[in-house]
N, C-alpha and C. Protein backbone atom coordinates (compact mmCIF):
# COMPACT_ATOMS: atom_id res chain seq x y z
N UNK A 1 -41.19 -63.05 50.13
CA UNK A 1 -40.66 -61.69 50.23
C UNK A 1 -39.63 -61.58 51.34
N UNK A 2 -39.95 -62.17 52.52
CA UNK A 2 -39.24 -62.49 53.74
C UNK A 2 -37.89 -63.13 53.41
N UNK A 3 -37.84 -64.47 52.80
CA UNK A 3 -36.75 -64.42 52.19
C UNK A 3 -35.80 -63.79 51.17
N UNK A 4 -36.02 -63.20 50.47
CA UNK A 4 -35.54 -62.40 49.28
C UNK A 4 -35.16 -61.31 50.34
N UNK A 5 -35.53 -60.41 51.20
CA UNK A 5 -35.05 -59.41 51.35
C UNK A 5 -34.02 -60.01 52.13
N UNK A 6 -34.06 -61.05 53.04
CA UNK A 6 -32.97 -61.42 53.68
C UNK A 6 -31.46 -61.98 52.95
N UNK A 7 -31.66 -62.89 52.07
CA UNK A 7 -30.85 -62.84 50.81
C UNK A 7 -30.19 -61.64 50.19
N UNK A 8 -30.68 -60.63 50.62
CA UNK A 8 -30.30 -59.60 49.66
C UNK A 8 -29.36 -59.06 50.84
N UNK A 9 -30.01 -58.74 51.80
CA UNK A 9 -28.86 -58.27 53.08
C UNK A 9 -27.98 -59.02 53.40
N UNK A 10 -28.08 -60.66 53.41
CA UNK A 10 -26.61 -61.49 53.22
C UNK A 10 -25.79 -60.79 52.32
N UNK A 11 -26.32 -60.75 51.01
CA UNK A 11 -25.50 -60.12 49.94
C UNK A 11 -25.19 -59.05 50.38
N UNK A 12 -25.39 -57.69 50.98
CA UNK A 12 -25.35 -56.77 51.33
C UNK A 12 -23.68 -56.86 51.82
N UNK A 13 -24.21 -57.72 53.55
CA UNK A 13 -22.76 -57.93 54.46
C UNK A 13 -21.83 -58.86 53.60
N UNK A 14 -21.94 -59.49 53.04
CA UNK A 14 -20.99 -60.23 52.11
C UNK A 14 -20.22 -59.57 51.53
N UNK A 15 -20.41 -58.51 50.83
CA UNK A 15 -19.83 -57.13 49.79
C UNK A 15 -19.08 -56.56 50.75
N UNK A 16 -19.66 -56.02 51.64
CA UNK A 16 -19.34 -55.38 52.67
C UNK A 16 -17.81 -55.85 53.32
N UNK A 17 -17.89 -57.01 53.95
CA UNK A 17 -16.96 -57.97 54.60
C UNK A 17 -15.89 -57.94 53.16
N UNK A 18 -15.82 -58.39 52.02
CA UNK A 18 -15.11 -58.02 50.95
C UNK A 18 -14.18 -56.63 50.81
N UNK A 19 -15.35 -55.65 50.89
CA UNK A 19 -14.87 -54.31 50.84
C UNK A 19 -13.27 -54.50 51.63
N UNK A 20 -14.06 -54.73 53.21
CA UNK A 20 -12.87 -54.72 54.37
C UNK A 20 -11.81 -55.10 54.31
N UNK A 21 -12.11 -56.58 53.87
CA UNK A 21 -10.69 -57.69 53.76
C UNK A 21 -9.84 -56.49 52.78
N UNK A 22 -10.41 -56.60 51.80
CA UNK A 22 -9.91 -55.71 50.38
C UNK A 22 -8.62 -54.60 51.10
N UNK A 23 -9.37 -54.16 51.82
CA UNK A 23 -9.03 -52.48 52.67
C UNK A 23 -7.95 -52.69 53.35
N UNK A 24 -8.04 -53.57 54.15
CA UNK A 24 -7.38 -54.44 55.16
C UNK A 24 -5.89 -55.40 54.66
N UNK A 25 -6.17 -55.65 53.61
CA UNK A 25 -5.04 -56.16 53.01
C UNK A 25 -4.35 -55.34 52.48
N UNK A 26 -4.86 -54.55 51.46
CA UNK A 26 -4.09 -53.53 51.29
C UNK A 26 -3.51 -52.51 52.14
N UNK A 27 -3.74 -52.25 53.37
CA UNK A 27 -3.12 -51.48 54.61
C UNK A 27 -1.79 -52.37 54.74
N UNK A 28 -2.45 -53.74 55.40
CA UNK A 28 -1.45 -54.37 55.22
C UNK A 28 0.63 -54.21 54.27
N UNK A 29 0.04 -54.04 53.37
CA UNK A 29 1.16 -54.14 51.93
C UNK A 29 1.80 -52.79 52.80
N UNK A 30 1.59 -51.79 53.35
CA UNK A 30 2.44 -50.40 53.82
C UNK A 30 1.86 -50.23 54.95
N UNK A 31 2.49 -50.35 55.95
CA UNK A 31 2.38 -50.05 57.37
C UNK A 31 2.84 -48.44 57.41
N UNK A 32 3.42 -48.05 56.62
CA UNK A 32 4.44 -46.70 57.17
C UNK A 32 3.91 -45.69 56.69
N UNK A 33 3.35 -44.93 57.69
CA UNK A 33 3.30 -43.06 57.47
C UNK A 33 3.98 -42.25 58.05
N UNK A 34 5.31 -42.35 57.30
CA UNK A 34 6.31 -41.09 58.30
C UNK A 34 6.09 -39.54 58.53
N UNK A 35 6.21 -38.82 59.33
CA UNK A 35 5.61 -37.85 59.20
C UNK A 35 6.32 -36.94 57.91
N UNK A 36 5.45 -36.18 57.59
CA UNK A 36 5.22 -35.27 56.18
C UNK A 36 6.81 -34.87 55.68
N UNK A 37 7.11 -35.09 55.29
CA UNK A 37 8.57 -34.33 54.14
C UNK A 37 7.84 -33.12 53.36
N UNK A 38 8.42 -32.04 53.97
CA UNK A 38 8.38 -30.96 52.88
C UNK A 38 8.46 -31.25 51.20
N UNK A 39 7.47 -30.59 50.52
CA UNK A 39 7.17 -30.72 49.47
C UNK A 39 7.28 -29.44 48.56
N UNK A 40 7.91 -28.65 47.80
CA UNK A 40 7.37 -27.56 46.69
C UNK A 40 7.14 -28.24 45.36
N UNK A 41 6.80 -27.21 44.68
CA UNK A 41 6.02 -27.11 43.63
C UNK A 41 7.21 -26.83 42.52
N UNK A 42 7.08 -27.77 41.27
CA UNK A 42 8.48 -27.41 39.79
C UNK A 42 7.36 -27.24 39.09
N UNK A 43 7.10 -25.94 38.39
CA UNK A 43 6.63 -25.88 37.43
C UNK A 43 6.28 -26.65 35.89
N UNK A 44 5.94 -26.68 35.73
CA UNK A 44 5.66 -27.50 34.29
C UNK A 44 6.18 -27.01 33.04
N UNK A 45 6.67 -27.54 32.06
CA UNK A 45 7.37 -27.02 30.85
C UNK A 45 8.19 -27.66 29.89
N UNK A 46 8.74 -27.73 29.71
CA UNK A 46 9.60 -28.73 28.46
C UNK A 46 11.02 -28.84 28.74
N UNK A 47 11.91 -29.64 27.78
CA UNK A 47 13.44 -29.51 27.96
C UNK A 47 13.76 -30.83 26.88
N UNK A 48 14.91 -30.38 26.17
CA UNK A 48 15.43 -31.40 25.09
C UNK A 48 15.82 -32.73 25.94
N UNK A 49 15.61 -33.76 25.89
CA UNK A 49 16.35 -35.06 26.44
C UNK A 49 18.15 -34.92 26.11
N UNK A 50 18.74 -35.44 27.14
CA UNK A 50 20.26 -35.74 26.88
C UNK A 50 20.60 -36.98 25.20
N UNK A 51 19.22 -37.76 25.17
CA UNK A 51 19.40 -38.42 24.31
C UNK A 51 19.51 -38.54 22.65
N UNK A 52 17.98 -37.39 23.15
CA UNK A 52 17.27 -36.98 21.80
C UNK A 52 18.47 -36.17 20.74
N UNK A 53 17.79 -35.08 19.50
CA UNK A 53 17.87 -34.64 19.09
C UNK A 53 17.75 -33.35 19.39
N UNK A 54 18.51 -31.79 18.63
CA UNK A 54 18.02 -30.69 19.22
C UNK A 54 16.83 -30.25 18.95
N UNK A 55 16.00 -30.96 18.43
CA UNK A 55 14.76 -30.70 18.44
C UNK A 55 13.28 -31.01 19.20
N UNK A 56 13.40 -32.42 19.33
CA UNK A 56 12.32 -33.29 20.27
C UNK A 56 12.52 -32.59 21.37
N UNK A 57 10.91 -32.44 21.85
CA UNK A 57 10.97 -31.10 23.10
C UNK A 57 9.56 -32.63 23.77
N UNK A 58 10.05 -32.67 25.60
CA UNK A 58 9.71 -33.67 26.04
C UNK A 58 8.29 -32.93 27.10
N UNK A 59 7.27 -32.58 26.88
CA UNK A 59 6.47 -31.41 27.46
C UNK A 59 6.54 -32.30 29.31
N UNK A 60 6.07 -31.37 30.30
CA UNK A 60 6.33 -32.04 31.60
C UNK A 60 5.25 -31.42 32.62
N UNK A 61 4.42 -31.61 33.04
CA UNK A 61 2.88 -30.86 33.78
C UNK A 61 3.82 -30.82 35.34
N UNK A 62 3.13 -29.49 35.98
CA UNK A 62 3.80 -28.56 37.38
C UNK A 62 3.49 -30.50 38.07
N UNK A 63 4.00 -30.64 38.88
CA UNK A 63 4.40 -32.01 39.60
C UNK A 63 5.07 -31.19 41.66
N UNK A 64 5.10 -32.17 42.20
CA UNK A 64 5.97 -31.45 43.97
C UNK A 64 6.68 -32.61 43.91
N UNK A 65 8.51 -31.59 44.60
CA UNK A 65 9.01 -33.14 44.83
C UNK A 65 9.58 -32.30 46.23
N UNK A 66 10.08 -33.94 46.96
CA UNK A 66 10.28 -33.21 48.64
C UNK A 66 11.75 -32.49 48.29
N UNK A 67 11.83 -31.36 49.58
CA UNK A 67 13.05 -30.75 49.62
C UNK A 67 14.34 -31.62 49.51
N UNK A 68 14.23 -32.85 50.20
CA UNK A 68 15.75 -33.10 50.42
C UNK A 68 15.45 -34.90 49.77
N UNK A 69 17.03 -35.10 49.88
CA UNK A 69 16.55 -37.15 49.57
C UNK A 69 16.30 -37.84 51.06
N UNK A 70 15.74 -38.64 50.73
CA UNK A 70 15.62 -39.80 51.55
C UNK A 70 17.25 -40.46 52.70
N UNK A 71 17.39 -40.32 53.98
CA UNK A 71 17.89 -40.48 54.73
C UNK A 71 17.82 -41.97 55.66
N UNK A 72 19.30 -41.86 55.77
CA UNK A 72 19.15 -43.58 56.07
C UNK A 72 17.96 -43.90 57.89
N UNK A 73 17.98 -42.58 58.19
CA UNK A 73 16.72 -42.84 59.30
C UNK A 73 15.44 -42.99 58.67
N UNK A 74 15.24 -42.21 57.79
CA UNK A 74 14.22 -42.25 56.84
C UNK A 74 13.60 -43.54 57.20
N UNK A 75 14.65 -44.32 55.97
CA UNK A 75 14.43 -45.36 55.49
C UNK A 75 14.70 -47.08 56.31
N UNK A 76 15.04 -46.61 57.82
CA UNK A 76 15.19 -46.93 58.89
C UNK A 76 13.52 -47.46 59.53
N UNK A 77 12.87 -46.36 60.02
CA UNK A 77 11.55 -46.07 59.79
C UNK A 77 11.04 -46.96 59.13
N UNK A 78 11.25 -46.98 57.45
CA UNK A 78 10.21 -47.54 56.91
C UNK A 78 10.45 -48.99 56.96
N UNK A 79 11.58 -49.84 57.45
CA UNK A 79 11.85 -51.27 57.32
C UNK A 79 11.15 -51.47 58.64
N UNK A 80 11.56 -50.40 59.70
CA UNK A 80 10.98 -51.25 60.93
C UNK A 80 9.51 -51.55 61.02
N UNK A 81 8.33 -50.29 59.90
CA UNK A 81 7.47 -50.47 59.62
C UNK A 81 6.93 -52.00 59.23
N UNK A 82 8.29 -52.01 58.03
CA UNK A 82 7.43 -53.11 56.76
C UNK A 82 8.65 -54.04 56.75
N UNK A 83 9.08 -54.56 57.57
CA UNK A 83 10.20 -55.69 58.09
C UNK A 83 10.66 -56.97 56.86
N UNK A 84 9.73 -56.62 55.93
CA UNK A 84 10.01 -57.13 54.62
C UNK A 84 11.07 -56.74 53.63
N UNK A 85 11.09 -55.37 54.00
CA UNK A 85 12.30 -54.74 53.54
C UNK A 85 13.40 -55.02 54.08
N UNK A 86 13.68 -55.77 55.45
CA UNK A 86 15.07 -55.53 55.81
C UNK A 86 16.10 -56.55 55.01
N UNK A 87 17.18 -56.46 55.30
CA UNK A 87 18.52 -56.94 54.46
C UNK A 87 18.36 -58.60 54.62
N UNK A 88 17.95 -59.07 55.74
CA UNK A 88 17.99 -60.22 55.74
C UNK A 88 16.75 -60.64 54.89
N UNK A 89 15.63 -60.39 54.64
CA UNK A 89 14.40 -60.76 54.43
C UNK A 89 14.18 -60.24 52.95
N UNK A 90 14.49 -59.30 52.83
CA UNK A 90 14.04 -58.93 51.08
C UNK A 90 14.73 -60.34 50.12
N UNK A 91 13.86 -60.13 49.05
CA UNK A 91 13.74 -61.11 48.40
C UNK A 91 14.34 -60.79 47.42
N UNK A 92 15.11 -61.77 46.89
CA UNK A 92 16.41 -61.76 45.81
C UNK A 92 15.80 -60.90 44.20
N UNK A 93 14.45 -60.90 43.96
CA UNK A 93 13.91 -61.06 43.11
C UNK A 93 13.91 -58.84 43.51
N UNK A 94 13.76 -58.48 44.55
CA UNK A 94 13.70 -57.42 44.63
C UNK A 94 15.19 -56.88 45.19
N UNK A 95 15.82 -57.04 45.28
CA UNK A 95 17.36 -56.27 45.61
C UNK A 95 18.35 -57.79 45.59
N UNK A 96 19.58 -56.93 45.29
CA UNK A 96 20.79 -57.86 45.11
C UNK A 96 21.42 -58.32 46.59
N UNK A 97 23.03 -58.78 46.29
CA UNK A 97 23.51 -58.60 47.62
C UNK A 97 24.00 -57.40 47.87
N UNK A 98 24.17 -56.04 47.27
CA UNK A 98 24.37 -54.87 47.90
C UNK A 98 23.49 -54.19 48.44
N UNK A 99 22.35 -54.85 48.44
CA UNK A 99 21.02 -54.23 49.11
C UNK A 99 21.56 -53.52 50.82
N UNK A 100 21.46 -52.02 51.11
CA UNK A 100 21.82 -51.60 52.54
C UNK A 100 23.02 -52.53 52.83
N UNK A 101 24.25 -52.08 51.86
CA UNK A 101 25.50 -52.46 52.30
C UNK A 101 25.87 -52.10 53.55
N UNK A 102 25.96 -50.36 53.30
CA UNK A 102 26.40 -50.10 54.56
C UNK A 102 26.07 -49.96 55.86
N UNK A 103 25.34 -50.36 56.00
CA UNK A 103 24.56 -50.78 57.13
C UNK A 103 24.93 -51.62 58.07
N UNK A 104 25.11 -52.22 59.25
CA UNK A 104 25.85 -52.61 60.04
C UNK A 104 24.74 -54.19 59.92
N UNK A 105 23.97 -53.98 60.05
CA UNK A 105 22.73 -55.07 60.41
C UNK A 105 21.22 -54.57 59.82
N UNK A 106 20.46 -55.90 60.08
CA UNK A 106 18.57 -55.07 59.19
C UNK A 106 18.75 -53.79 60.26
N UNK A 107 18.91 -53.57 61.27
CA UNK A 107 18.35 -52.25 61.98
C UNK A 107 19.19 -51.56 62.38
N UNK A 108 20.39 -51.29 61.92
CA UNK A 108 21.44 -50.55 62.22
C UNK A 108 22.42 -50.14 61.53
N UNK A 109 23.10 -48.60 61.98
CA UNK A 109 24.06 -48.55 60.55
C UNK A 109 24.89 -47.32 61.66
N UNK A 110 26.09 -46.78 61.14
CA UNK A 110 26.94 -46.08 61.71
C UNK A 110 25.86 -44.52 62.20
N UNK A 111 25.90 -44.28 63.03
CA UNK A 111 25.66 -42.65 63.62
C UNK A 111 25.98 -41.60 62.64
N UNK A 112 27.55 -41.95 61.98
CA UNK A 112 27.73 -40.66 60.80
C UNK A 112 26.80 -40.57 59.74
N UNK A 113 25.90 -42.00 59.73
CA UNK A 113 25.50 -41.42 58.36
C UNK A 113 23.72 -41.42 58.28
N UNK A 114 24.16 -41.13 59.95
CA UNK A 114 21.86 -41.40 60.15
C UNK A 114 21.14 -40.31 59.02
N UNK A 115 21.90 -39.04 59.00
CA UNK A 115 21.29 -37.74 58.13
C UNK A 115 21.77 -37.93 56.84
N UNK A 116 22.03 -39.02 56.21
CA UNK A 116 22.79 -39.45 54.70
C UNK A 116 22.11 -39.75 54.27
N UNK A 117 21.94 -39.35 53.19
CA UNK A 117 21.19 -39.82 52.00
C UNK A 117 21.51 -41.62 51.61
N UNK A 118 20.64 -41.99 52.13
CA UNK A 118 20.60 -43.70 51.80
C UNK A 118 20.83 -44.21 50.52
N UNK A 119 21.79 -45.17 50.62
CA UNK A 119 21.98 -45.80 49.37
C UNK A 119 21.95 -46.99 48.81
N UNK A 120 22.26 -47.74 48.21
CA UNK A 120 22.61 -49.11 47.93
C UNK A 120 20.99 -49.69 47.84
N UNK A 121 19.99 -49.00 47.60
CA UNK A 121 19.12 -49.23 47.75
C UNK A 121 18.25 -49.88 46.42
N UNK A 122 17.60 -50.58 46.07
CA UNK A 122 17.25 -50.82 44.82
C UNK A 122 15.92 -50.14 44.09
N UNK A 123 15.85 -50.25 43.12
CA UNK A 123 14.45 -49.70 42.42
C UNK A 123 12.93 -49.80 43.06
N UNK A 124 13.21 -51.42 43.40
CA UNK A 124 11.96 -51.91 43.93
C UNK A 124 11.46 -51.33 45.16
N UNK A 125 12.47 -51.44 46.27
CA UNK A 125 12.32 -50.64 47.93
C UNK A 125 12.20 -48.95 46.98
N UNK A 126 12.39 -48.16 47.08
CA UNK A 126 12.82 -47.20 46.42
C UNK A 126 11.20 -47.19 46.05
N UNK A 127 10.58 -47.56 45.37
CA UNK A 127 9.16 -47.22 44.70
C UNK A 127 8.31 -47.58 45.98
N UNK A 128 8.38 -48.77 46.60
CA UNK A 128 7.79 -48.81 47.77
C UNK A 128 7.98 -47.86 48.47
N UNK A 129 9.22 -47.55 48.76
CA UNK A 129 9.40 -46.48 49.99
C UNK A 129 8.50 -45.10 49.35
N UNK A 130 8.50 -44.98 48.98
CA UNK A 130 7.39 -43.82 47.86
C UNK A 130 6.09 -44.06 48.17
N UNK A 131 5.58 -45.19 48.25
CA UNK A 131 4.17 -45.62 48.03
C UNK A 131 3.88 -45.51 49.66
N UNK A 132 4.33 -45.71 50.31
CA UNK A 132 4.32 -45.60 51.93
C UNK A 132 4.65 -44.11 52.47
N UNK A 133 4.85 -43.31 51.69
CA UNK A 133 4.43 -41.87 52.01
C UNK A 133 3.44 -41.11 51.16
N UNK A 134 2.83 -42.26 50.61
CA UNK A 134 1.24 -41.77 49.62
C UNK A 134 2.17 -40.72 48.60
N UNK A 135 3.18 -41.23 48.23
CA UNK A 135 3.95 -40.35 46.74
C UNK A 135 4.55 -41.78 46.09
N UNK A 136 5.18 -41.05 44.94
CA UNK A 136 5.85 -42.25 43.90
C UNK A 136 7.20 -41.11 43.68
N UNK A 137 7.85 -42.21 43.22
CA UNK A 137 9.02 -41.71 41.85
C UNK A 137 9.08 -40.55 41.23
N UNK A 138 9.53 -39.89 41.08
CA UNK A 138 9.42 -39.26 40.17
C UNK A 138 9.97 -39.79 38.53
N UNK A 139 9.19 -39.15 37.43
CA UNK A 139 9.36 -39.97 36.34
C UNK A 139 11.27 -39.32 35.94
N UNK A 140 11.62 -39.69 34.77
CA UNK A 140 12.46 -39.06 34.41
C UNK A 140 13.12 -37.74 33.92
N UNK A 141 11.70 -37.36 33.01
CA UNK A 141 11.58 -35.98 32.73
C UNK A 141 10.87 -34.77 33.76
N UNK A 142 10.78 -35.22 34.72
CA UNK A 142 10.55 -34.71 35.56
C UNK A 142 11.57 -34.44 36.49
N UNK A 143 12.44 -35.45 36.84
CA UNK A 143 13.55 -35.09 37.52
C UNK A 143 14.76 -34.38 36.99
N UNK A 144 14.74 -34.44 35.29
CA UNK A 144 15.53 -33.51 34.89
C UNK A 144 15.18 -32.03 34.49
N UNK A 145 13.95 -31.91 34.57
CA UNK A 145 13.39 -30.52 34.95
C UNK A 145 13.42 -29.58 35.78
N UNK A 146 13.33 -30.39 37.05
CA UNK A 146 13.84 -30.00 38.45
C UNK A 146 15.71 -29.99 38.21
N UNK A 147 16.19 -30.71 38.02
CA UNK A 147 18.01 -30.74 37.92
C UNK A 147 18.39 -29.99 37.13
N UNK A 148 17.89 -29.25 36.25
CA UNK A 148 18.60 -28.59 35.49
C UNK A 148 18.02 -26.46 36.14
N UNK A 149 17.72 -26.86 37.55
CA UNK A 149 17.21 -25.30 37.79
C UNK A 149 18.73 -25.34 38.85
N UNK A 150 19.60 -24.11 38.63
CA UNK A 150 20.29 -23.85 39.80
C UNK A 150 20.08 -22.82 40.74
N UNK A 151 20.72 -22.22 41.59
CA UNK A 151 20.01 -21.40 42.64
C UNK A 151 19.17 -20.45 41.93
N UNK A 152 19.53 -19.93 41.31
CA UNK A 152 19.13 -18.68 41.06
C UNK A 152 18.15 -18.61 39.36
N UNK A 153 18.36 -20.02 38.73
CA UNK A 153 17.48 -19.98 37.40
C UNK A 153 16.99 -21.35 37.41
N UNK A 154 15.93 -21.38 36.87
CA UNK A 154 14.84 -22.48 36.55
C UNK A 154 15.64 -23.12 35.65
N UNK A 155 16.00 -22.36 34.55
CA UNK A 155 16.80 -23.63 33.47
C UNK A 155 18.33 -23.24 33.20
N UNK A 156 18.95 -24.05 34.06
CA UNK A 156 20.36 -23.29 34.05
C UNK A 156 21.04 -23.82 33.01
N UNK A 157 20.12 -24.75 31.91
CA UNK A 157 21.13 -26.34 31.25
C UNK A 157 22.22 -25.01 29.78
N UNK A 158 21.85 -24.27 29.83
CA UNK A 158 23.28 -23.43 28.87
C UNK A 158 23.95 -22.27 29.78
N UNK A 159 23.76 -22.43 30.73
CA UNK A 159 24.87 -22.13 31.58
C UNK A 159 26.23 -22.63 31.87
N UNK A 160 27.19 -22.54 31.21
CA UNK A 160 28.50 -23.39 31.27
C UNK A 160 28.99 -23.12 32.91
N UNK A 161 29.25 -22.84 33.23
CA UNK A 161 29.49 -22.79 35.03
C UNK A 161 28.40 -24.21 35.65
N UNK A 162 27.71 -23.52 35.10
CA UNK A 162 26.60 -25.05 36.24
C UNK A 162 26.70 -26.21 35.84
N UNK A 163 26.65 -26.70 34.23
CA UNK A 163 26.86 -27.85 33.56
C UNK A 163 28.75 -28.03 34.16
N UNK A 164 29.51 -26.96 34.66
CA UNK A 164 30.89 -27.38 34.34
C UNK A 164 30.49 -28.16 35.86
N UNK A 165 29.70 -27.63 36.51
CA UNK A 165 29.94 -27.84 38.52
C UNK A 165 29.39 -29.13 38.45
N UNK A 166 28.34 -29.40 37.42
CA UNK A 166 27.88 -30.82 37.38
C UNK A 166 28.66 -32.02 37.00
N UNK A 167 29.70 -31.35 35.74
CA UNK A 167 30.53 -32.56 35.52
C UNK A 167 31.97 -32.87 36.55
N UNK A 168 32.04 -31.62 36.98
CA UNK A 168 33.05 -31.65 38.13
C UNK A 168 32.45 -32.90 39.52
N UNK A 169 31.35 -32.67 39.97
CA UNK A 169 30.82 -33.63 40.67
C UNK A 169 30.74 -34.85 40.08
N UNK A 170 30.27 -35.10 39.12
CA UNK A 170 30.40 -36.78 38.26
C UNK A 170 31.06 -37.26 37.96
N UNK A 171 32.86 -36.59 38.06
CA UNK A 171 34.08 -37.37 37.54
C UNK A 171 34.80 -37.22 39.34
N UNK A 172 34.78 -36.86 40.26
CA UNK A 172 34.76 -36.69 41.74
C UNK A 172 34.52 -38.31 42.49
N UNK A 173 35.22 -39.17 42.96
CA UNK A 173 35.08 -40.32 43.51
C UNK A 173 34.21 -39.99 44.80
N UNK A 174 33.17 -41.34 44.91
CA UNK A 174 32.36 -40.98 46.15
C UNK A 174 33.28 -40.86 47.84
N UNK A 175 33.11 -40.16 49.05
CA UNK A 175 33.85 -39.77 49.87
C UNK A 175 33.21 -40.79 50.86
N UNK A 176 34.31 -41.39 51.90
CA UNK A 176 33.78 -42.78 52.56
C UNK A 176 32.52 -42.63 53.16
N UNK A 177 32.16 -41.48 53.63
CA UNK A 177 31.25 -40.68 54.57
C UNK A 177 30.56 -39.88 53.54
N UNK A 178 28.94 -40.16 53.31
CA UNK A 178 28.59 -38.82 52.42
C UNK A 178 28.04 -38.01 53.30
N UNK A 179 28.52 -36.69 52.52
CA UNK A 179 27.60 -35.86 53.68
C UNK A 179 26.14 -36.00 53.88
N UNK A 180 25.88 -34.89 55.08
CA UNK A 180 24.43 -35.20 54.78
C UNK A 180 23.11 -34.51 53.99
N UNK A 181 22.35 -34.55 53.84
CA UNK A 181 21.11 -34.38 53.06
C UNK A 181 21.05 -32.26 53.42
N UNK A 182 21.10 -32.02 52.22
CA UNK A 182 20.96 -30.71 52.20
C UNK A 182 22.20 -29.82 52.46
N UNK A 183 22.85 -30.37 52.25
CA UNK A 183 24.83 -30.06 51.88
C UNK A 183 24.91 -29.09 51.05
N UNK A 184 24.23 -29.85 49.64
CA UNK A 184 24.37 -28.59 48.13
C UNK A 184 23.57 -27.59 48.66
N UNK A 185 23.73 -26.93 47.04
CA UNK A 185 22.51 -25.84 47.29
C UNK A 185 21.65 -26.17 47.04
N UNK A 186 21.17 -25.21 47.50
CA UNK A 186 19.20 -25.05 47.61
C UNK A 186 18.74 -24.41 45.63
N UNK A 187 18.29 -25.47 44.98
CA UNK A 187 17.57 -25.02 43.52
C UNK A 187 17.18 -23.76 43.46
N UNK A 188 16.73 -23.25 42.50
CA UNK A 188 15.61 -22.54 42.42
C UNK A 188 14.20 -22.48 42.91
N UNK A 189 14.02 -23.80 42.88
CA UNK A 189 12.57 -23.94 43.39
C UNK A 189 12.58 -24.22 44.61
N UNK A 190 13.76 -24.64 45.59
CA UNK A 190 14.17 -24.82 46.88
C UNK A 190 13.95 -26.44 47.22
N UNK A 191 14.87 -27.36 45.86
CA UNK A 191 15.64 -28.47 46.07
C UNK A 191 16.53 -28.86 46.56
N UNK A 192 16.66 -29.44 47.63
CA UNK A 192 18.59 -29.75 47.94
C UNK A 192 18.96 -31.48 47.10
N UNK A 193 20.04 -30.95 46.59
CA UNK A 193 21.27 -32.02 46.38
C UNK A 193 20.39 -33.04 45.20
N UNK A 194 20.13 -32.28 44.20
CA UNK A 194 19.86 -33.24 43.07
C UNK A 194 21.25 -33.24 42.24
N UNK A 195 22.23 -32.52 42.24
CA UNK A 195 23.26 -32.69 41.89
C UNK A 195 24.68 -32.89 43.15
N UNK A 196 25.63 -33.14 43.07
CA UNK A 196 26.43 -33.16 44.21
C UNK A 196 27.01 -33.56 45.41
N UNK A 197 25.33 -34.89 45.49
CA UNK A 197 25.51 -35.54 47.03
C UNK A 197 25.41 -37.52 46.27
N UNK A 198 24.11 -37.50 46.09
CA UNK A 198 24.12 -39.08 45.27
C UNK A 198 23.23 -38.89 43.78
N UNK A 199 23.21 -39.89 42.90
CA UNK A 199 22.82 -40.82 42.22
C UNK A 199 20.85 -40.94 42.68
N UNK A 200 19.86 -40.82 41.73
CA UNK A 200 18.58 -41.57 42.63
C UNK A 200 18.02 -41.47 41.40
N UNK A 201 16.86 -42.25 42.17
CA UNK A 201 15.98 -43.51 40.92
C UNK A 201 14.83 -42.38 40.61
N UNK A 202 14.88 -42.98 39.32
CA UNK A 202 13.61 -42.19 38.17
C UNK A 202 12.30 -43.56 38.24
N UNK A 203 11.14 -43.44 37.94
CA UNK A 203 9.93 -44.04 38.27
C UNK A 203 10.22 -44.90 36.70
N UNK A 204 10.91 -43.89 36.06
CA UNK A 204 11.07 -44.72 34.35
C UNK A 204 12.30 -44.66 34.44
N UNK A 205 13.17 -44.99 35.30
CA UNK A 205 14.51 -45.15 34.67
C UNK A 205 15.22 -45.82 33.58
N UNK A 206 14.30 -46.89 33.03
CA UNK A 206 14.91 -47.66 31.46
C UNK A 206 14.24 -47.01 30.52
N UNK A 207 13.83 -45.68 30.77
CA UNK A 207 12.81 -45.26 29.49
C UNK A 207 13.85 -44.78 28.33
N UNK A 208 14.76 -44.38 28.96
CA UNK A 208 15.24 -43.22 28.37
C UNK A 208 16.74 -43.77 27.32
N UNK A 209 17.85 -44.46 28.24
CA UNK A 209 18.76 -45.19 27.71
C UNK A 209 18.27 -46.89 27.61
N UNK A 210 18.69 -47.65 27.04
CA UNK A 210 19.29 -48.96 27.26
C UNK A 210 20.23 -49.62 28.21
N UNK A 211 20.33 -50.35 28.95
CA UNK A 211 21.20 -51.43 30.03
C UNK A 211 22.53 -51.49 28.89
């Protein structure tokens, strides 16, 4: 009996010690908790795809995305965190050679553009950098749910003024200097700069078109 119960409490701390490593490694994989980014709330609801038909209606459950994009301090932060990310060290398999072009070095980049919306960044960092503030991606239909609200309406997408201000921004060459984060306006739901400032990654970005 003496033995068996002791056997069983080996087994016990054995599990246990498992648990940890488990815990422990996975901490490991994200060092970074930056402090909190404002978050609201996009309602949930539908919207035709750019792809689809006028009919296929893509349904979308209430979801939070943060007020503004991701800033090259931001994302500053999160390399010095997780040093795996930086320019010299990321792995070919996860970013190209434009990985943090503009960037001077892994830990440095011009003063003008500390409040800029970061770029050159790839899919892979990009989902990490997500996962290290205990959020993800947003999917696709989700981000065009949110993009299609302008100041003043949730669904501005047959509004010819707003669709015109959108295509006016998309045929507009990028400016050497982007401004910084929270430039545009403020959504409806109190988004800045999903239209107007950059380009950013969907959680499904090949869902929708083809390469």
């Amino acid at each position: 009996m003496l033995r068996t119960w002791l056997e069983s409490e080996k087994s016990k701390m054995k599990f246990l010690l498992l648990i940890l490593t488990i815990l422990t490694t996975i901490a490991g994989f994200c060092q970074q908790k930056s402090s909190i980014t404002t978050m609201v709330k996009i309602n949930g609801g539908s919207y035709i795809p750019l792809y689809s038909n006028d009919v296929q209606q893509t349904a979308v459950k209430s979801f939070e995305m943060d007020v503004y994009p991701v800033t090259n301090n931001d994302f500053l932060n999160f390399v010095i965190a997780n040093p795996e990310w930086k320019k010299s060290k990321v792995k070919s398999l996860f970013a190209d050679s434009n990985y943090l072009k503009q960037w001077n070095s892994d830990m440095t980049f011009s003063p003008d553009i500390a409040n800029s919306p970061v770029v050159n960044v790839s899919w892979f960092a990009a989902k990490k950098y997500c996962e290290c503030q205990g959020k993800r991606l947003p999917e696709t239909a989700e981000w065009e749910l949110a993009a299609r609200a302008s100041e003043t309406m949730a669904d501005a997408s047959k509004d010819p003024g707003f669709n015109q201000w959108v295509l006016n921004w998309v045929t507009k060459p990028n400016p050497a200097v982007l401004p910084s984060v929270g430039s545009t306006y403020k959504n409806y739901y109190g988004v800045y700069d999903l239209h107007g400032l950059v380009w950013e990654w969907t959680y499904d970005f090949n869902s929708a078109l083809t390469t």
